[in-house]
Protein backbone atom coordinates (compact mmCIF):
# COMPACT_ATOMS: atom_id res chain seq x y z
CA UNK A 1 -26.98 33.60 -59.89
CA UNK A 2 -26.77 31.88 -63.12
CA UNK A 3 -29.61 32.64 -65.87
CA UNK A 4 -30.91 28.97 -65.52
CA UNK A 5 -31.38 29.50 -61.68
CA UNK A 6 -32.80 32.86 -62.52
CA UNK A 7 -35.50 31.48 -65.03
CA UNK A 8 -36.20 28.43 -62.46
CA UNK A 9 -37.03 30.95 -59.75
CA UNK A 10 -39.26 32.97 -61.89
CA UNK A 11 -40.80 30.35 -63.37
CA UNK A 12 -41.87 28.72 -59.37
CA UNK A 13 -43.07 31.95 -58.53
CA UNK A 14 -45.12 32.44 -61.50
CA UNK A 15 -46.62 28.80 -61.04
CA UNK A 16 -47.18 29.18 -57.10
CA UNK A 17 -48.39 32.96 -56.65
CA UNK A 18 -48.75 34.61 -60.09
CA UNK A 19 -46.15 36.63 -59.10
CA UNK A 20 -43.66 38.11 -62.33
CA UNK A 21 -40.10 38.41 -61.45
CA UNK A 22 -39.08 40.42 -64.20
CA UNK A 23 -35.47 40.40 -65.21
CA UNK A 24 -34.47 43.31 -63.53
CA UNK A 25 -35.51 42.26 -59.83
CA UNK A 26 -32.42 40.35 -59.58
CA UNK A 27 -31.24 42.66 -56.49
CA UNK A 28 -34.13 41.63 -55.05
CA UNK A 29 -33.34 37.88 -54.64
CA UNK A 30 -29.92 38.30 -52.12
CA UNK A 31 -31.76 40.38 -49.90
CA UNK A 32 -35.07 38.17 -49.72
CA UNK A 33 -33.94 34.93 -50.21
CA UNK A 34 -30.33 34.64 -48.24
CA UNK A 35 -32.57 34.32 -44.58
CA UNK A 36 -34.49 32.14 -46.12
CA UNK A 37 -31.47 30.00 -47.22
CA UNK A 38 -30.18 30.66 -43.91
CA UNK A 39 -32.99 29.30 -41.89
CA UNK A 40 -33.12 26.32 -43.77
CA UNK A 41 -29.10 25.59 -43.08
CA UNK A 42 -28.05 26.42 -46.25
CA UNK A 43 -25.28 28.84 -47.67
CA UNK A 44 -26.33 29.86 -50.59
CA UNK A 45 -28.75 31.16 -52.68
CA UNK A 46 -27.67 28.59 -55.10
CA UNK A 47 -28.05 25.77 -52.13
CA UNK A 48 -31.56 27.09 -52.35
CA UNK A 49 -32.28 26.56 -55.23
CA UNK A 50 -30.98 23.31 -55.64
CA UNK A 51 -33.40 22.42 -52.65
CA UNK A 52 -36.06 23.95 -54.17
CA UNK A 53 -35.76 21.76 -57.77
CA UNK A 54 -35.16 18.90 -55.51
CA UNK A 55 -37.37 18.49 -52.94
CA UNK A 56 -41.21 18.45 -52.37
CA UNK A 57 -40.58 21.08 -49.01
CA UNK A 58 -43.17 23.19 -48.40
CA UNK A 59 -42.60 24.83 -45.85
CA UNK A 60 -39.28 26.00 -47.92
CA UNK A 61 -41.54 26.60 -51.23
CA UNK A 62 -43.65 28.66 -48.39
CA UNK A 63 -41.16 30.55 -47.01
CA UNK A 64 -39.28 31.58 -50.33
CA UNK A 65 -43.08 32.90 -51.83
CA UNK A 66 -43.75 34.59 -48.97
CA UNK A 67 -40.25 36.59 -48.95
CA UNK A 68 -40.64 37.66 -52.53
CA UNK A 69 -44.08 39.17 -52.08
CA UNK A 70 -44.41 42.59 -51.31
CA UNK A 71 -46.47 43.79 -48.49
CA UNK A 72 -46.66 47.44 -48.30
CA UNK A 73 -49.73 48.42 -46.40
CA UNK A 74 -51.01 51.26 -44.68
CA UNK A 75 -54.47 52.86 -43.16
CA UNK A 76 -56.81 54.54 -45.31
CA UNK A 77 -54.20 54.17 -48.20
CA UNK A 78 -55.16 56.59 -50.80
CA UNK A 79 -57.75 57.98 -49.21
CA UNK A 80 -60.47 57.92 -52.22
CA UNK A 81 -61.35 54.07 -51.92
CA UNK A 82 -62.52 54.73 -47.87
CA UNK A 83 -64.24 57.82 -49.37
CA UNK A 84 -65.89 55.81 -52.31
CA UNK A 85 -66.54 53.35 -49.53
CA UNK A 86 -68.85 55.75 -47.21
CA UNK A 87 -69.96 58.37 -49.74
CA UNK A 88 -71.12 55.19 -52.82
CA UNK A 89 -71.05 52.30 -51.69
CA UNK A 90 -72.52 52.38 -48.02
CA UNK A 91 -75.72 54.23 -48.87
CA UNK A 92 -76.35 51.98 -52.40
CA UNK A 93 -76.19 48.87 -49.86
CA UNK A 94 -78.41 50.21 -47.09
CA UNK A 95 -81.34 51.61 -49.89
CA UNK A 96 -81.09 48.09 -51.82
CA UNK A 97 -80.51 45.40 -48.64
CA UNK A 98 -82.56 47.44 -45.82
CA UNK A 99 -81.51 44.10 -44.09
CA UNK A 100 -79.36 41.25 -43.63
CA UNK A 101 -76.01 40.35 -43.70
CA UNK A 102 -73.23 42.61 -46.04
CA UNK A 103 -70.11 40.88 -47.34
CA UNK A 104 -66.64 42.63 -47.70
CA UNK A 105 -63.79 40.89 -49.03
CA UNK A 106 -59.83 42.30 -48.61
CA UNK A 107 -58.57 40.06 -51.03
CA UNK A 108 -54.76 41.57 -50.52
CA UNK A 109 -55.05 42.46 -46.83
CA UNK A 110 -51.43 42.04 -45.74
CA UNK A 111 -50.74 43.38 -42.26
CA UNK A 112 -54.53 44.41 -41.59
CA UNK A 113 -54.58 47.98 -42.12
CA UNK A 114 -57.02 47.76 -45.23
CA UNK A 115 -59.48 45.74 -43.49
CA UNK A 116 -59.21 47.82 -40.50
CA UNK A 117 -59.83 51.24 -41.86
CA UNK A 118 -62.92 50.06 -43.12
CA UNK A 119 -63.97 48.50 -39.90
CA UNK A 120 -63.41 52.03 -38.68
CA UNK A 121 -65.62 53.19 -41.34
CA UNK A 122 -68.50 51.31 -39.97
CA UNK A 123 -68.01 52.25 -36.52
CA UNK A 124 -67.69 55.92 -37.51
CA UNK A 125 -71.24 55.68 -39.41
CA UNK A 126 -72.64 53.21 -37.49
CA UNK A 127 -75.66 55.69 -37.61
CA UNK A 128 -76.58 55.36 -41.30
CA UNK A 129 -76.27 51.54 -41.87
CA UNK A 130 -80.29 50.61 -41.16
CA UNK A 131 -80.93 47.31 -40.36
CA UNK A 132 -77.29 46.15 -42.21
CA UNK A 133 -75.03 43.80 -40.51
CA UNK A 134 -70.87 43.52 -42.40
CA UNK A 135 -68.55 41.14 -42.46
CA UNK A 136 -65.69 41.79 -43.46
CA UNK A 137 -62.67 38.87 -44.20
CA UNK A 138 -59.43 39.30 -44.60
CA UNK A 139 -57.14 36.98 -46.87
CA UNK A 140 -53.22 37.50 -48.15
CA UNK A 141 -51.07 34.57 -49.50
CA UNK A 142 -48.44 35.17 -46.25
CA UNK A 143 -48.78 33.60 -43.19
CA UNK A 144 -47.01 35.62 -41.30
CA UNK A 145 -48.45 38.99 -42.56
CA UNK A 146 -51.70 37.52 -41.25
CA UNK A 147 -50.28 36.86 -38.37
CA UNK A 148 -49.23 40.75 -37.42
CA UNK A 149 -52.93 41.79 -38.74
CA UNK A 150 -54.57 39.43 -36.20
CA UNK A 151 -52.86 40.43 -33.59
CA UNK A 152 -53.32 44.06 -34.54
CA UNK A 153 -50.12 45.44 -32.93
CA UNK A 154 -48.58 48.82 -34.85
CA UNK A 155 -45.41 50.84 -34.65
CA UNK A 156 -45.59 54.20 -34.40
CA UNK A 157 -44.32 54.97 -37.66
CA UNK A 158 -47.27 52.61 -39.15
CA UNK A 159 -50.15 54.45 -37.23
CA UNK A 160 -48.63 57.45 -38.62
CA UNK A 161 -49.23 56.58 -42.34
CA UNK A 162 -52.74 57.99 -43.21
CA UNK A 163 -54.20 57.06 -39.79
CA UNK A 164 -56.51 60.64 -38.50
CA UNK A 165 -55.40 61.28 -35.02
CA UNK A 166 -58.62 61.54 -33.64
CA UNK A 167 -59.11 57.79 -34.70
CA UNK A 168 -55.44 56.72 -33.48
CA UNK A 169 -56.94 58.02 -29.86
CA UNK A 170 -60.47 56.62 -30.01
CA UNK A 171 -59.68 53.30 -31.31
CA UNK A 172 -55.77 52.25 -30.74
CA UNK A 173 -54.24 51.56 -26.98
CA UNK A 174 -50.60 52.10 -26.28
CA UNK A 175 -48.68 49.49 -24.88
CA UNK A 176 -45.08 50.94 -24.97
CA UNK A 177 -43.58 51.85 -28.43
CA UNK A 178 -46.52 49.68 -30.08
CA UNK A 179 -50.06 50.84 -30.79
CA UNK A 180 -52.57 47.66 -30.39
CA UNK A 181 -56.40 48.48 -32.28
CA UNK A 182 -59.53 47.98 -30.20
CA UNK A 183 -60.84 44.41 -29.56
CA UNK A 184 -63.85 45.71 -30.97
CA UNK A 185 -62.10 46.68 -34.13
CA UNK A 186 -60.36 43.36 -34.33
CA UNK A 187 -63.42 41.41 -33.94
CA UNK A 188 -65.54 42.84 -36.83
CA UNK A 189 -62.57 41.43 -39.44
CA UNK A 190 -62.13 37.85 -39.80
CA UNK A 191 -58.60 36.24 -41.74
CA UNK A 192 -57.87 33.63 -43.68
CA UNK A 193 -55.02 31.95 -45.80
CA UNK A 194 -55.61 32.54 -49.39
CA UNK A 195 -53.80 32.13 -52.53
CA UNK A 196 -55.73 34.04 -55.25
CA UNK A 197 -54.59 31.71 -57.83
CA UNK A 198 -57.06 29.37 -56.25
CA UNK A 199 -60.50 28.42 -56.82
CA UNK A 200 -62.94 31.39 -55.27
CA UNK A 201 -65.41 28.69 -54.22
CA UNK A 202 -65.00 28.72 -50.68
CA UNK A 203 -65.37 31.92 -50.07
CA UNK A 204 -69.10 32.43 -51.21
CA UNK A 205 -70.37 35.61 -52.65
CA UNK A 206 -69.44 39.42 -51.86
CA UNK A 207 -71.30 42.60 -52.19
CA UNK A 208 -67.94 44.68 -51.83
CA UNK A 209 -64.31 43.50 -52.72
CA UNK A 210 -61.34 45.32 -52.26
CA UNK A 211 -58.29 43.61 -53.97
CA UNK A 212 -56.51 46.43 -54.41
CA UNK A 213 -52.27 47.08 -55.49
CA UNK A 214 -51.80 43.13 -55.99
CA UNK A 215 -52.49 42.85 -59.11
CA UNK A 216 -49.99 44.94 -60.82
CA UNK A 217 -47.28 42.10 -59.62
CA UNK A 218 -49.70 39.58 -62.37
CA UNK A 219 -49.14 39.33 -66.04
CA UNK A 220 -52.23 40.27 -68.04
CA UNK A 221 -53.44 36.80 -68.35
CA UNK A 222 -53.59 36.13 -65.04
CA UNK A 223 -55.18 39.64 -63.81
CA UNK A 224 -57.95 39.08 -66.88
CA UNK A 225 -58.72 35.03 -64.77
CA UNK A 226 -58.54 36.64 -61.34
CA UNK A 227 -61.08 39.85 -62.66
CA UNK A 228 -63.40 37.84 -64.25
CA UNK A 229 -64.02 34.58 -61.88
CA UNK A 230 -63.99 37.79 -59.17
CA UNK A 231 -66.79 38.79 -60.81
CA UNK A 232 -68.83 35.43 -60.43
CA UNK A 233 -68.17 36.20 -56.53
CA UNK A 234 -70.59 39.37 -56.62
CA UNK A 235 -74.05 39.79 -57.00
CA UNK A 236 -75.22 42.20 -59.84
CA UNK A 237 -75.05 45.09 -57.77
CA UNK A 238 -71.61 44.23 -56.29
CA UNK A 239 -68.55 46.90 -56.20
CA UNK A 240 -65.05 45.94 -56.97
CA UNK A 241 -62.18 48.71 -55.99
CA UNK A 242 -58.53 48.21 -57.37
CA UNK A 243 -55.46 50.31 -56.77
CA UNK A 244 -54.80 53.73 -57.90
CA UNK A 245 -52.43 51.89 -60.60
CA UNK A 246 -55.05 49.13 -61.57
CA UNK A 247 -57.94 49.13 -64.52
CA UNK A 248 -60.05 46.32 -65.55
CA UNK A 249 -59.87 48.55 -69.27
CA UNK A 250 -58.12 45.98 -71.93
CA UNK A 251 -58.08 43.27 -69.36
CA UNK A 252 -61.84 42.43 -68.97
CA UNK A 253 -65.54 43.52 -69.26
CA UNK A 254 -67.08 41.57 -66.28
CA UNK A 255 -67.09 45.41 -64.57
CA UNK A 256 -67.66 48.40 -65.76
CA UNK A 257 -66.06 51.85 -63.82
CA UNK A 258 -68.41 53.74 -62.32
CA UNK A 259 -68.72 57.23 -63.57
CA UNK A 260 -66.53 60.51 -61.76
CA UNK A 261 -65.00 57.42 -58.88
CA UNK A 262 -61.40 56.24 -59.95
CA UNK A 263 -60.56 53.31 -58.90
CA UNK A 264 -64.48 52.38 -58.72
CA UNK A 265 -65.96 49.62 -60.67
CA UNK A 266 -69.42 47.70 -60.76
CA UNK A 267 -70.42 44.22 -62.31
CA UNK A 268 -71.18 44.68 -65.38
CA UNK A 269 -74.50 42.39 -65.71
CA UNK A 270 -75.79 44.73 -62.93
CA UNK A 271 -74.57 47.98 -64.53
CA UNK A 272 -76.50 46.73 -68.05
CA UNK A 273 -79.68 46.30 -65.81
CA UNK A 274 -79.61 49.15 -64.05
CA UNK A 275 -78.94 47.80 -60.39
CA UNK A 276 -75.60 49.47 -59.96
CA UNK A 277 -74.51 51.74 -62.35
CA UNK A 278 -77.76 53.40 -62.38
CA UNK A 279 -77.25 54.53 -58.97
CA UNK A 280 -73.85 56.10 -59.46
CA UNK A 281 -74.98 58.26 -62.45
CA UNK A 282 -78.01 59.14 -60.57
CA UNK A 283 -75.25 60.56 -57.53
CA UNK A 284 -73.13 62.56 -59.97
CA UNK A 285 -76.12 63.92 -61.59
CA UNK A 286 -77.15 64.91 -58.54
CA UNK A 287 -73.89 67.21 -57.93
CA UNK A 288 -73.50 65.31 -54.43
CA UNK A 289 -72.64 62.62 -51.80
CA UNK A 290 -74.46 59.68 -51.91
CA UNK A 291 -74.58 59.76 -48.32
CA UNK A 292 -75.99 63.09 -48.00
CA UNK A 293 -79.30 61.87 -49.86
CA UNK A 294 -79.43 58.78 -48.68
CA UNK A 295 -80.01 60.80 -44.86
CA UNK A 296 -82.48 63.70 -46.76
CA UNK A 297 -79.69 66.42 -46.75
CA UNK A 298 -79.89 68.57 -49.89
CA UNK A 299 -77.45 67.35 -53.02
CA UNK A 300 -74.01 68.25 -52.53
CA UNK A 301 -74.39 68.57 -48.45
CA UNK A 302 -71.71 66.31 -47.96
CA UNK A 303 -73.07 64.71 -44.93
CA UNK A 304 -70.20 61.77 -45.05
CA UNK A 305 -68.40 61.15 -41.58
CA UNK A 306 -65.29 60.60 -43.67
CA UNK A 307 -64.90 63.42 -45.73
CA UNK A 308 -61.42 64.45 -47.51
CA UNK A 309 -60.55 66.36 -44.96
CA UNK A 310 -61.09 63.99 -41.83
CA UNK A 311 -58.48 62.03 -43.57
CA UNK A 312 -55.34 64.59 -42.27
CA UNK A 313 -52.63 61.92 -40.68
CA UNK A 314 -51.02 63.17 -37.63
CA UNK A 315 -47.93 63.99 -39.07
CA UNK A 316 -49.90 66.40 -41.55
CA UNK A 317 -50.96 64.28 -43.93
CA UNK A 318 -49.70 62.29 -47.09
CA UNK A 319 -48.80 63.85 -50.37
């Protein structure tokens, strides 16, 4: 690949999904892009390209996005987000909403593991949500991702990764070599197409959002936009949770991290009044669970359903 078709291809990346091709993901583009060339009749990457500076396709510029994006995905992934999830966020929600309707946004949600896990979540402390109803909507930039997470069909080796047994059995059906989740699973998360790129308008307001090991592939500019209109999306008491590689420090101060909970950040307007961040110092004063208050168990009970170690995947657990 010449450097001109190099800088071309990073450059319509950049523009359509904020993705950064750096220079040394060049092995990356024969392995990703040649079926993509090949679908489309042509027999080159350089054919493809051509194509691409050419023509107004989209379903080529479509195809080519979606095979450079990276959609690595798996249940419960790093554990400490579900247990932030339960132990936080849960019991701030149920003692500040008592009722109505509770928004959750899986702003990367690629095959549908995220989104499911916390469906699971619910179900598992169905118990302690009051008079809360969630909804919880899925959106990732790939079709065809979406796709696979509607349909909710796993291999084994993906129910393996971070999945508890217990849950594989109670909420998964076997139909050969493929593990399908529970309709009833399925129908608590809702998908959608969505490039993040775009305006957030449509999608209304959130009281949790999970957007979580996409935007490490984003140059700063673009993760300080995304952070910051994210933040318009979320009432002052809203949560935001990134990846374990992800910080809104030197990139924004529309949220502020939420004391002792990596990865755990509140809006910032409601952390200066008190409506959010309040409540997390009050739990780690407290020595305890939010959850274990929030159902009159002494501080530090740990009455969470989804404690640490319920997390154990069948094959013994990720390291």
């Amino acid at each position: 690949m010449t450097p001109q078709d190099y800088a071309f291809l990073q450059g319509f990346l950049k523009q359509k999904s904020g993705l950064v091709l750096s220079e040394d993901k060049q092995y990356l583009i024969e392995s990703r892009l040649m079926p993509v060339a090949r679908k489309a009749g042509l027999g080159t990457i350089a054919d493809l390209i051509v194509k691409l500076r050419s023509s107004g396709d989209r379903a080529l510029q479509t195809a080519v996005v979606e095979a450079m994006t990276t959609n690595e995905s798996f249940f419960f992934r790093d554990k400490t987000p579900f247990e932030h999830f339960v132990e936080t966020i849960i019991p701030h929600l149920v003692q500040n909403r008592q009722r109505g309707r509770v928004r959750i946004w899986c702003a990367a949600a690629s095959t549908g593991q995220e989104p499911y896990s916390l469906a699971m979540c619910l179900k598992e402390n169905a118990a302690k949500l009051g008079g809360l109803s969630f909804e919880i909507i899925g959106t990732d930039i790939s079709h065809e991702v979406l796709e696979k997470a509607k349909a909710g069909f796993y291999t084994q080796f993906e129910v393996q990764r971070g999945l508890p047994v217990q849950l594989l059995l109670k909420y998964f059906k076997q139909h050969g070599e493929m593990w399908q989740i529970s309709p009833e699973i399925r129908s608590m998360v809702s998908y959608r197409h969505f490039n993040l790129l775009d305006s957030f308008a449509s999608m209304g307001q959130f009281d949790v959002i999970f957007c979580r090991n996409v935007l490490i592939y984003f140059d700063q500019a673009t993760k300080t936009d995304i952070m910051n209109r994210l933040a318009k999306q979320m009432p002052n008491d809203g949560y935001l949770l990134l990846g374990a590689a992800e910080t809104v420090v030197g990139l924004t101060t529309s949220f502020q991290s939420v004391p002792g909970k990596r990865g755990l950040y509140t809006n910032a307007a409601g952390a200066q009044t008190g409506s959010a961040g309040g409540f997390g110092q009050r739990a780690l004063a407290a020595g305890g669970s939010l959850s274990a208050q929030s159902s009159g168990a002494a501080p530090g009970a740990g009455a969470s359903t989804f404690s640490a170690s319920r997390f154990s995947s069948i094959n013994g657990g990720r390291k």
